[in-house]
PDB file of N, CA and C in Angstrom:
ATOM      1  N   UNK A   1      91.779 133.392  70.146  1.00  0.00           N
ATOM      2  CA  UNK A   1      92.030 131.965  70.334  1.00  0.00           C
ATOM      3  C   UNK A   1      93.462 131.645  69.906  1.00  0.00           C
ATOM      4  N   UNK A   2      93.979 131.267  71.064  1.00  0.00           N
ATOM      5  CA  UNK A   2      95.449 130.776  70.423  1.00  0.00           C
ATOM      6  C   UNK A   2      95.626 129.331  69.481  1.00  0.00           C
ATOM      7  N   UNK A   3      95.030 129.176  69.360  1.00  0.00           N
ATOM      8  CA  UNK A   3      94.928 128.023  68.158  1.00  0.00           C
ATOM      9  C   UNK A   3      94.607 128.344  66.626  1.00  0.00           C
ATOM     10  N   UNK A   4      94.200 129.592  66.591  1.00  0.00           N
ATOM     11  CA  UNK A   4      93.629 130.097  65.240  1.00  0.00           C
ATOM     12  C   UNK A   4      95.285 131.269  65.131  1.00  0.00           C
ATOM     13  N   UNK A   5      95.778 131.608  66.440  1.00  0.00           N
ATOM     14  CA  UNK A   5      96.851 132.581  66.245  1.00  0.00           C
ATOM     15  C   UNK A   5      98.208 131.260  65.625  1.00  0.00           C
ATOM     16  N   UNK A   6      98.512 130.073  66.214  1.00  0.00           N
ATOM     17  CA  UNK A   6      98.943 129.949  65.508  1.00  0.00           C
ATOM     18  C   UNK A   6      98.754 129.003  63.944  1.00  0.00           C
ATOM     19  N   UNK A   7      97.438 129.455  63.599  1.00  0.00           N
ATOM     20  CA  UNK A   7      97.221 128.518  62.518  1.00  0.00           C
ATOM     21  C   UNK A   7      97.577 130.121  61.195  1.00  0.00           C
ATOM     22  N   UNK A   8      97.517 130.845  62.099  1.00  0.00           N
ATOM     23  CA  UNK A   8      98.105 132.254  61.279  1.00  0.00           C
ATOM     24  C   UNK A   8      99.464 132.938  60.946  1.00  0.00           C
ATOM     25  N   UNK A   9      99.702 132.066  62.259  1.00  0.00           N
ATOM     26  CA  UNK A   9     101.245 132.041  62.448  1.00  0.00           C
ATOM     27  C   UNK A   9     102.069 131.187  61.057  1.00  0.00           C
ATOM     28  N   UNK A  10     101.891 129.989  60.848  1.00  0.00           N
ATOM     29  CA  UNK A  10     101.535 128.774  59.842  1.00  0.00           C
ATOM     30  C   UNK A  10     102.322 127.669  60.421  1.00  0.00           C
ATOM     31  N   UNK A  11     102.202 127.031  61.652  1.00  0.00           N
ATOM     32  CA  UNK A  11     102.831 126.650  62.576  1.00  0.00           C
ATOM     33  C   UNK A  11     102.475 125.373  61.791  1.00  0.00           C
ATOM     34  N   UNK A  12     103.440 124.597  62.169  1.00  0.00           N
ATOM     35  CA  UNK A  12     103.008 123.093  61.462  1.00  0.00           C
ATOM     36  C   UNK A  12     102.455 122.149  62.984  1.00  0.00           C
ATOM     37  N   UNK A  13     101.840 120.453  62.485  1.00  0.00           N
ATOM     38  CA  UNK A  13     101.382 120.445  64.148  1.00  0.00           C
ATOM     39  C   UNK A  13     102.001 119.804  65.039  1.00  0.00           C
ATOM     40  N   UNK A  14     103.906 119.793  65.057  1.00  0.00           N
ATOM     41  CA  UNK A  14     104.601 119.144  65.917  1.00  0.00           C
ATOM     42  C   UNK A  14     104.782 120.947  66.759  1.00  0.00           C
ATOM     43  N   UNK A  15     104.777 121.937  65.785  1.00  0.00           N
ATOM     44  CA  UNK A  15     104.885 123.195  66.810  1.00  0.00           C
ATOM     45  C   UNK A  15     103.638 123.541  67.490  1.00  0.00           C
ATOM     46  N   UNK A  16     102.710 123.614  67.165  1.00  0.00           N
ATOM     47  CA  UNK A  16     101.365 123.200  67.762  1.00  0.00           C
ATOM     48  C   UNK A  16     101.071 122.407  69.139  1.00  0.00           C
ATOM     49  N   UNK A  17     101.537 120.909  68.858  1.00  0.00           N
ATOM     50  CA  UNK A  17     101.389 119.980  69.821  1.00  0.00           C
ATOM     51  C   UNK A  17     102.742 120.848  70.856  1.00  0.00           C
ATOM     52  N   UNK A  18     103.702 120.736  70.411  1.00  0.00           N
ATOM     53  CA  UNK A  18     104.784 121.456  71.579  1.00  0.00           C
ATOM     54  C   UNK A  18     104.889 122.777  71.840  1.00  0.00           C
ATOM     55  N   UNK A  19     104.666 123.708  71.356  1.00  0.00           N
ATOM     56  CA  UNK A  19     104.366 124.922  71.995  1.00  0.00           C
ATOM     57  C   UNK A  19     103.297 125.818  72.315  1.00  0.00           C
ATOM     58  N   UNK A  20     101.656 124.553  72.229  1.00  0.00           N
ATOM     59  CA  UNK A  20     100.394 125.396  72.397  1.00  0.00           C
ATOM     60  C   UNK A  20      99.916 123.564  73.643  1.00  0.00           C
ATOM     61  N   UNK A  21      99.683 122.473  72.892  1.00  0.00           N
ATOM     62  CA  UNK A  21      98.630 121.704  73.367  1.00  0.00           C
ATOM     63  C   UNK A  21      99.561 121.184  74.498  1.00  0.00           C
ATOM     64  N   UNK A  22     101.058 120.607  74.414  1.00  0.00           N
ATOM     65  CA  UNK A  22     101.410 120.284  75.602  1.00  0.00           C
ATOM     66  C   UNK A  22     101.144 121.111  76.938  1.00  0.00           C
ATOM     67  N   UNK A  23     101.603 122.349  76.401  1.00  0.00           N
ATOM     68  CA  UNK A  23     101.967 123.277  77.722  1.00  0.00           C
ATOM     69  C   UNK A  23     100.660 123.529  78.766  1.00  0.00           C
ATOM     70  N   UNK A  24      99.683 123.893  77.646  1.00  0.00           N
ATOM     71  CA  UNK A  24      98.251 123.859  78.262  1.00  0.00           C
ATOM     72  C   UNK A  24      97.533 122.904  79.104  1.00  0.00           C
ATOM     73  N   UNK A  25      98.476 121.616  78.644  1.00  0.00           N
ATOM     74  CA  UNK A  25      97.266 120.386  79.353  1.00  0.00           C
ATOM     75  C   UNK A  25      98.191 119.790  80.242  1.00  0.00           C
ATOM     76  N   UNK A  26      99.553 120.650  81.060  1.00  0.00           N
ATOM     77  CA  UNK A  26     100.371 119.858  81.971  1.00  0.00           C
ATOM     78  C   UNK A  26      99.530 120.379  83.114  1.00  0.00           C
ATOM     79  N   UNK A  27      99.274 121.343  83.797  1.00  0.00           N
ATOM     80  CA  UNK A  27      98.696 121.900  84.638  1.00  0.00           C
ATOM     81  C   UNK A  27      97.286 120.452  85.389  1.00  0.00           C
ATOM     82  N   UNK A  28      96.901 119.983  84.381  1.00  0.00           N
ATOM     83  CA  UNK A  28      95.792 119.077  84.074  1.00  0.00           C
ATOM     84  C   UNK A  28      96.300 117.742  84.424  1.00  0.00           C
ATOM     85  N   UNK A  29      97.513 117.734  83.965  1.00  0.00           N
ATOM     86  CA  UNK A  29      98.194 115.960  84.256  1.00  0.00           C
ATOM     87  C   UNK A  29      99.134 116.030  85.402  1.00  0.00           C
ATOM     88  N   UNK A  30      99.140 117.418  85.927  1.00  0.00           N
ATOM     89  CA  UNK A  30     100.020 117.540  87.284  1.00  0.00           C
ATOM     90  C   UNK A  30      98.773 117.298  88.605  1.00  0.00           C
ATOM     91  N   UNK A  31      97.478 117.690  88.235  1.00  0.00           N
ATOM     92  CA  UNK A  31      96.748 117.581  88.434  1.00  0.00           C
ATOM     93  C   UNK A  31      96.194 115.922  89.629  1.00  0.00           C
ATOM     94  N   UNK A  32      95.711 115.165  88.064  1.00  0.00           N
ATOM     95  CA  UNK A  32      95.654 114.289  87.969  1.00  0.00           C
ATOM     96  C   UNK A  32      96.409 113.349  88.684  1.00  0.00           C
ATOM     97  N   UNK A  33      98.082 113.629  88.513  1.00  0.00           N
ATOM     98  CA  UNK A  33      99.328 112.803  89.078  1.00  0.00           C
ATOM     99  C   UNK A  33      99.336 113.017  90.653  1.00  0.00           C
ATOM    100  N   UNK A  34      98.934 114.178  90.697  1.00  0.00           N
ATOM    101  CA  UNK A  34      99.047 114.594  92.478  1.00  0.00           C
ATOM    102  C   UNK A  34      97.577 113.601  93.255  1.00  0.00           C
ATOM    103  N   UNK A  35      96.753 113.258  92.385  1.00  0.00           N
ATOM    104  CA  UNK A  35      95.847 112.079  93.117  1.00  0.00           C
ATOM    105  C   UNK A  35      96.368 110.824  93.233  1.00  0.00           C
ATOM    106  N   UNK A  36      96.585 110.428  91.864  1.00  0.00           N
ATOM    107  CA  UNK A  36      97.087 109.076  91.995  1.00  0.00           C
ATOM    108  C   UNK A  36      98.330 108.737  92.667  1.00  0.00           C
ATOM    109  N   UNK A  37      98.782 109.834  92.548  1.00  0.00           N
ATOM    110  CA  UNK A  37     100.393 109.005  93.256  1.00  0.00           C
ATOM    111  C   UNK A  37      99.460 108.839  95.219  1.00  0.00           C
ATOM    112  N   UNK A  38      98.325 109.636  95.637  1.00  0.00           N
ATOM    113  CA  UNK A  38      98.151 109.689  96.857  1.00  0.00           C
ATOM    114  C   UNK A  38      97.216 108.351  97.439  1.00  0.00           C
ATOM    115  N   UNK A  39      96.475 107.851  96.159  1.00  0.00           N
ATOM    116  CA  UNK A  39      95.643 106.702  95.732  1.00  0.00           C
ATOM    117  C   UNK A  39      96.472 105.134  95.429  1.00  0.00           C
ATOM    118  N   UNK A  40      97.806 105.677  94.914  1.00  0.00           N
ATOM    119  CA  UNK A  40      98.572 104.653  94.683  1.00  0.00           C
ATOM    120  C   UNK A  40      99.109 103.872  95.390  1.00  0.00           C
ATOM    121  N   UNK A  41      99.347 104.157  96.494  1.00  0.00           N
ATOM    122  CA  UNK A  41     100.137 103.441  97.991  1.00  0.00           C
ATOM    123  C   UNK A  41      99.055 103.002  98.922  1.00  0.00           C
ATOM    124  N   UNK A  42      97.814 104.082  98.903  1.00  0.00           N
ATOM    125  CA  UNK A  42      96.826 103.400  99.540  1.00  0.00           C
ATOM    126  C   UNK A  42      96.432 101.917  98.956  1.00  0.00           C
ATOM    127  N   UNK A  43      96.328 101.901  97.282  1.00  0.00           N
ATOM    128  CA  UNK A  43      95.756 100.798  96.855  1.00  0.00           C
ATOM    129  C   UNK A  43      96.722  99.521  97.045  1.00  0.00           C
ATOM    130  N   UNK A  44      97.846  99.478  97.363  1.00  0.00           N
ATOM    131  CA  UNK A  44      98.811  98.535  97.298  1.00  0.00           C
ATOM    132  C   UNK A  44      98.730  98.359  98.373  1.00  0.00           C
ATOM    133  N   UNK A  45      98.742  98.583  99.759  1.00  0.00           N
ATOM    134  CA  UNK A  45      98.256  98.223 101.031  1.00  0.00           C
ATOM    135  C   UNK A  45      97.242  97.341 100.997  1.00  0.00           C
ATOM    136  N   UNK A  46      96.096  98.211 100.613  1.00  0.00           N
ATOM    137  CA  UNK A  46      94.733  97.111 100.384  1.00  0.00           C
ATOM    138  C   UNK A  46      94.922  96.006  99.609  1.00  0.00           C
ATOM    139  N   UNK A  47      95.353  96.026  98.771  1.00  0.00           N
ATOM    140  CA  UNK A  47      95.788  95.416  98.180  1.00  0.00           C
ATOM    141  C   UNK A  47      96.226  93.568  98.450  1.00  0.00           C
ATOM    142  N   UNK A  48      97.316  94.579  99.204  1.00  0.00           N
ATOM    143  CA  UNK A  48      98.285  93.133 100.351  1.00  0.00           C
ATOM    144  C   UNK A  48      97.360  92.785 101.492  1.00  0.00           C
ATOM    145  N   UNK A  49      96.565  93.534 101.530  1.00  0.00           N
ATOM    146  CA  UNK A  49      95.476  92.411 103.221  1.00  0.00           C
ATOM    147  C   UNK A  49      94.561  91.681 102.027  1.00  0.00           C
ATOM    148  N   UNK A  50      94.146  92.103 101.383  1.00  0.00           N
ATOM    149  CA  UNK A  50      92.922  90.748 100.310  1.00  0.00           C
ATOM    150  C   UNK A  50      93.837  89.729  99.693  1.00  0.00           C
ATOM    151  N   UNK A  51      94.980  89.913  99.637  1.00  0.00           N
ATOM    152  CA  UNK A  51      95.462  88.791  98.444  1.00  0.00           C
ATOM    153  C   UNK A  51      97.106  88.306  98.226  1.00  0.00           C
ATOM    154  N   UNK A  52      97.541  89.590  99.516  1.00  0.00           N
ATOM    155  CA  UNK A  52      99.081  89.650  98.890  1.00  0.00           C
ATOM    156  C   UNK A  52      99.886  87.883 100.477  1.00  0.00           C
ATOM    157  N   UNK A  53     101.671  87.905  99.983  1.00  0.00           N
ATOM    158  CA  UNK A  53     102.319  87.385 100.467  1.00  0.00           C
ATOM    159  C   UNK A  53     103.203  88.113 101.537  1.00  0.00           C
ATOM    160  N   UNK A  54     103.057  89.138 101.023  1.00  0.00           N
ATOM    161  CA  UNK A  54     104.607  90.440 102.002  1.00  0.00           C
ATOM    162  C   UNK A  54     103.998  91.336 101.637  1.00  0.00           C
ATOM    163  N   UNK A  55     104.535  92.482 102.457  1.00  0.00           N
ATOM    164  CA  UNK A  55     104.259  93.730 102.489  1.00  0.00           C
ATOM    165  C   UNK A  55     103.742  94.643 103.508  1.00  0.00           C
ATOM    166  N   UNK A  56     103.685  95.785 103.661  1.00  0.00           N
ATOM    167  CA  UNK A  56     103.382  96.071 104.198  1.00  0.00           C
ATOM    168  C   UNK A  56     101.480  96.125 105.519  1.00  0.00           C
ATOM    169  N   UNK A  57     100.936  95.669 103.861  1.00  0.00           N
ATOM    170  CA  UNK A  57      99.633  95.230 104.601  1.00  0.00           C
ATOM    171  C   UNK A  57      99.481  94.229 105.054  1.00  0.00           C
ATOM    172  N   UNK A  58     100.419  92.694 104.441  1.00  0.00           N
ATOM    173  CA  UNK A  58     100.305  91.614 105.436  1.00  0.00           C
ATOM    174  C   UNK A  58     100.902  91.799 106.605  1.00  0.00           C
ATOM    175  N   UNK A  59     101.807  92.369 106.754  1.00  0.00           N
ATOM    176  CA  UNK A  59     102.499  92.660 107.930  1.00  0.00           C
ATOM    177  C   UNK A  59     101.624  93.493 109.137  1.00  0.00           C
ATOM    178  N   UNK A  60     100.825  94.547 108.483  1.00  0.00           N
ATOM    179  CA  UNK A  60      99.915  94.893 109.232  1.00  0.00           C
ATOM    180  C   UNK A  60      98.415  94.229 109.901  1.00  0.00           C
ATOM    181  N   UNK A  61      98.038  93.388 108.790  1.00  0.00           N
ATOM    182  CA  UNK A  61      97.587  92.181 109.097  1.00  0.00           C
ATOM    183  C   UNK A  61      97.666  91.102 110.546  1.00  0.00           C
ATOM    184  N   UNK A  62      99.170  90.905 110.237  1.00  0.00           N
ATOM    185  CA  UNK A  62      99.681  90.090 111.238  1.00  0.00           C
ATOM    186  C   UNK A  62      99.916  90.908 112.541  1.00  0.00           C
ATOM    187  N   UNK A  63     100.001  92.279 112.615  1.00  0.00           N
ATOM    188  CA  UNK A  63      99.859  92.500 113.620  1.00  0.00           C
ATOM    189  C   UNK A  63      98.609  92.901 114.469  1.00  0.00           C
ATOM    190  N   UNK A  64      97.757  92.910 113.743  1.00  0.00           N
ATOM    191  CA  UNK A  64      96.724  92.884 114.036  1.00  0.00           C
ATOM    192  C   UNK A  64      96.297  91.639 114.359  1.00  0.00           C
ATOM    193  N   UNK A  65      96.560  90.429 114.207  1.00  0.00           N
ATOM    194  CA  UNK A  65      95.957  88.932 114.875  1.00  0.00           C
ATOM    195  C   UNK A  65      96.640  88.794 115.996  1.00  0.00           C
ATOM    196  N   UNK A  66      97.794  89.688 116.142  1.00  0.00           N
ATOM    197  CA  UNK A  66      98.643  89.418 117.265  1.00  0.00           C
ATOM    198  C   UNK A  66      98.696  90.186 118.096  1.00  0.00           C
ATOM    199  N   UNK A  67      97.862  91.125 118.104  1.00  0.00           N
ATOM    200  CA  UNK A  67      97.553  92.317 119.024  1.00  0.00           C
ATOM    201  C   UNK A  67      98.380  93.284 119.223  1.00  0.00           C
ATOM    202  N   UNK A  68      98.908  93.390 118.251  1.00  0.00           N
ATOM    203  CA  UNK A  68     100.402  94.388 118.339  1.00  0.00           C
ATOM    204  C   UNK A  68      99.703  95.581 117.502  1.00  0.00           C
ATOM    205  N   UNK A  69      98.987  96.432 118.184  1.00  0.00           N
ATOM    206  CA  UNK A  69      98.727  97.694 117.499  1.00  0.00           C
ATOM    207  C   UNK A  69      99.257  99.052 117.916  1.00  0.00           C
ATOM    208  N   UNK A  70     100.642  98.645 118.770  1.00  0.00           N
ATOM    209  CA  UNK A  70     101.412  99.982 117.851  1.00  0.00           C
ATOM    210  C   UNK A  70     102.079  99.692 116.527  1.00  0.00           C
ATOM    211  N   UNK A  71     102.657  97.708 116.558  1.00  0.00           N
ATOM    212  CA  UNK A  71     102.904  98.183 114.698  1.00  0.00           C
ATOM    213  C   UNK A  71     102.021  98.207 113.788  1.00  0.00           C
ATOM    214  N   UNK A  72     100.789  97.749 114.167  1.00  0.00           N
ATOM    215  CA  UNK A  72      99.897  98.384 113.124  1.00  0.00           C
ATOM    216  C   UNK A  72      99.531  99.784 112.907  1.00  0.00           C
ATOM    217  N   UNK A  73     100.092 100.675 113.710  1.00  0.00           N
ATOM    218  CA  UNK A  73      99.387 101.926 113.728  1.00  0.00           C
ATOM    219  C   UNK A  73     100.656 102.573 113.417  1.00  0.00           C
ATOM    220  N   UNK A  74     102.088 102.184 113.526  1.00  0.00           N
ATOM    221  CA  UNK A  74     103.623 102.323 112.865  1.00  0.00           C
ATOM    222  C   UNK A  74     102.969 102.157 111.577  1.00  0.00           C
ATOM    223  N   UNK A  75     102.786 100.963 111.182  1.00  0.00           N
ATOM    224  CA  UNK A  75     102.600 100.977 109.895  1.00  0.00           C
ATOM    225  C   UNK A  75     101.779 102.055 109.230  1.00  0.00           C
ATOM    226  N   UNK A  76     100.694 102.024 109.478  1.00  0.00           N
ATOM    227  CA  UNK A  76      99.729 102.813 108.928  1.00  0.00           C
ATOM    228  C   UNK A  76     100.171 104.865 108.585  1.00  0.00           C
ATOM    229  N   UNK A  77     101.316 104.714 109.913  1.00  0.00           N
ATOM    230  CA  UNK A  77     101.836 105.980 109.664  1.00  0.00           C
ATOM    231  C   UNK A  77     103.307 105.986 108.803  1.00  0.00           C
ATOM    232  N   UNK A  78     103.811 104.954 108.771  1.00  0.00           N
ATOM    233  CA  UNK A  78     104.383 104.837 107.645  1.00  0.00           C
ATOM    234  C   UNK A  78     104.227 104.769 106.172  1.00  0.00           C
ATOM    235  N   UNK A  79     103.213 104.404 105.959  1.00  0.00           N
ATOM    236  CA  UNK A  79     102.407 104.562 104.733  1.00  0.00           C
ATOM    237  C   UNK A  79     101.990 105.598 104.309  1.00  0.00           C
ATOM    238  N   UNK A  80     101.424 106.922 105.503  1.00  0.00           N
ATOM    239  CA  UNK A  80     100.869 107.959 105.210  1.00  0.00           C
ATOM    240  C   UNK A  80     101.893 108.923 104.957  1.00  0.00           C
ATOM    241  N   UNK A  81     103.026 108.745 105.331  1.00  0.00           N
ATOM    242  CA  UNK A  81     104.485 109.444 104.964  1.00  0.00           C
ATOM    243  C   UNK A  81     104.816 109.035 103.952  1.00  0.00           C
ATOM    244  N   UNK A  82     105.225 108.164 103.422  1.00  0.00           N
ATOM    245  CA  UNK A  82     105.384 107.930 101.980  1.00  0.00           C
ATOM    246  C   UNK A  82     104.468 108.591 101.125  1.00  0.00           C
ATOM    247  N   UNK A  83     103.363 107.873 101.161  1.00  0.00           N
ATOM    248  CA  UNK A  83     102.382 108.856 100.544  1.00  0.00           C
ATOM    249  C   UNK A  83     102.164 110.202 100.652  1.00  0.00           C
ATOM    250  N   UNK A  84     102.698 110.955 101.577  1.00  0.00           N
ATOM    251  CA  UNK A  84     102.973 112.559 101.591  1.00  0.00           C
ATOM    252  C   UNK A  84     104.587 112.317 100.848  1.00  0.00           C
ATOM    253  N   UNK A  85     105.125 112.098 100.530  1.00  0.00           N
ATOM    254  CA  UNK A  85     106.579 112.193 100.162  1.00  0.00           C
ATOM    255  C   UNK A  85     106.299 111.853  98.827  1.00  0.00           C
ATOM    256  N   UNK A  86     105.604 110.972  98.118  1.00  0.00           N
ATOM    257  CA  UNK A  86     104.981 111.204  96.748  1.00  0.00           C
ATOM    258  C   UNK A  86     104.450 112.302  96.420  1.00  0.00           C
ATOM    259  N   UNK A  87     103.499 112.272  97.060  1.00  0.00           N
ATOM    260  CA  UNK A  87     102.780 113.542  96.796  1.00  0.00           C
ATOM    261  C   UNK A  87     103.782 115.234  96.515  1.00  0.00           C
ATOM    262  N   UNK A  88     104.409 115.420  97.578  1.00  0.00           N
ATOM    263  CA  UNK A  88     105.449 116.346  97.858  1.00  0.00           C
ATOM    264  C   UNK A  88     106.575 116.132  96.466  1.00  0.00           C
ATOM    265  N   UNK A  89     106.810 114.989  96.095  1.00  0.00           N
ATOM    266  CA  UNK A  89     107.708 114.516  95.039  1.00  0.00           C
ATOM    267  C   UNK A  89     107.187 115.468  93.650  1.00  0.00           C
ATOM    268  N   UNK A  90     105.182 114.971  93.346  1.00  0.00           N
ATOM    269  CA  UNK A  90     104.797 115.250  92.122  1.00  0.00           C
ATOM    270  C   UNK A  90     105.034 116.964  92.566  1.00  0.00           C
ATOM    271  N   UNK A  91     104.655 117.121  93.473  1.00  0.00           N
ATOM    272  CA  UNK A  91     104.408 119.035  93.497  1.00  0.00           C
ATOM    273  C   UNK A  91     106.044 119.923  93.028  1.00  0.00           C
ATOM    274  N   UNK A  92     106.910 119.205  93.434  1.00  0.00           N
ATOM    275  CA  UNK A  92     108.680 119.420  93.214  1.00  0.00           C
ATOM    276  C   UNK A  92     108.306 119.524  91.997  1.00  0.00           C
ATOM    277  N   UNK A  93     108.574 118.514  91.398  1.00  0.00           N
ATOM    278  CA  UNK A  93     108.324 118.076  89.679  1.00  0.00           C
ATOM    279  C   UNK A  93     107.592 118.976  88.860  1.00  0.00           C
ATOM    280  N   UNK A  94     106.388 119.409  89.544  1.00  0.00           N
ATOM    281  CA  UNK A  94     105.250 120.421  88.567  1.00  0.00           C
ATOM    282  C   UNK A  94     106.001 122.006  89.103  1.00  0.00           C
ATOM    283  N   UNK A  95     106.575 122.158  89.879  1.00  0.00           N
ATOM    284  CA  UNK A  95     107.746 123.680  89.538  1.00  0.00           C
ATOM    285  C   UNK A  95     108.183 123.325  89.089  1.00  0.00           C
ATOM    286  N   UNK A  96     109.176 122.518  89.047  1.00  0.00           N
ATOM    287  CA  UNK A  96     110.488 122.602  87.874  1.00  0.00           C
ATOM    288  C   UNK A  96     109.735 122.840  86.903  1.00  0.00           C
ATOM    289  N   UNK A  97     108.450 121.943  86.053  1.00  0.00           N
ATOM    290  CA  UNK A  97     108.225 121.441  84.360  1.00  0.00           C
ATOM    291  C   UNK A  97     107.439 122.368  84.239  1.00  0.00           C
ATOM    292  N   UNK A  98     106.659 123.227  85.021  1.00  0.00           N
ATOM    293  CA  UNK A  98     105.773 124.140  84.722  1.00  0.00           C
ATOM    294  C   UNK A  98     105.957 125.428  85.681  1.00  0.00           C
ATOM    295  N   UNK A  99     107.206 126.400  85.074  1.00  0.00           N
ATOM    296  CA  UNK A  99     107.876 127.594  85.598  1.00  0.00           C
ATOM    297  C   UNK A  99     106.687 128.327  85.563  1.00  0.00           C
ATOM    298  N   UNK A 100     105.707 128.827  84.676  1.00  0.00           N
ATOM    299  CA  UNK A 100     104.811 129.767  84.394  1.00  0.00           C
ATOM    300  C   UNK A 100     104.004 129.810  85.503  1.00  0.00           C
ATOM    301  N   UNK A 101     103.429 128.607  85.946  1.00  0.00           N
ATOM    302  CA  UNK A 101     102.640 129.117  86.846  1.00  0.00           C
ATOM    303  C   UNK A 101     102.880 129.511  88.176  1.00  0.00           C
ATOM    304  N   UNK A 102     102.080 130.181  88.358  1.00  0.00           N
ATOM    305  CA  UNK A 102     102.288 130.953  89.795  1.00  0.00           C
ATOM    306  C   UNK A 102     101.878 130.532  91.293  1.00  0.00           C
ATOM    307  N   UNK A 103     101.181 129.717  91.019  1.00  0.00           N
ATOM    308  CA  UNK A 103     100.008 128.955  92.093  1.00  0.00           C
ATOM    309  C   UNK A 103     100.883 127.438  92.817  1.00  0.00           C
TER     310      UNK A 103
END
């Protein structure tokens, strides 16, 4: 158990937290980040058709009362590009901060 290696070591627990518990639990919050950032743009869309003033979902909105569904369907693929370009953003980010892994 590497937690007992470095309690043998006599690691105090800022070396602990930074060279055993961070490293272990980024894998986990790269994880995590690669949903939400894909959840995050969806929810702000929805968002703007229930309640918002601007944006992209009122705008899609409006084209939808107006029968304009190629910009609603522009839109909708504009959104899904961003949201791949987040996504693509967190995965950049988790090579650089996490060299070790291989995957």
């Amino acid at each position: 158990d590497m937690l007992t290696l470095f309690s043998l070591m006599r690691a105090n627990p800022w070396q602990i937290l930074w060279h055993f518990k961070i490293p272990v639990s980024l894998p986990y919050f790269y994880a995590g980040l690669r949903v939400s950032v894909s959840y995050a743009f969806i929810t702000t869309v929805v968002s703007e058709w229930l309640g918002g003033f601007e944006g992209l979902g009122v705008y899609m909105i409006q084209s939808k009362k107006l029968f304009q569904y190629d910009t609603m369907f522009a839109i909708i693929i504009l959104v899904s590009i961003i949201s791949l370009l987040g996504m693509k953003l967190v995965d950049i980010s988790e090579k650089y901060v996490i060299k070790w892994k291989r995957t």
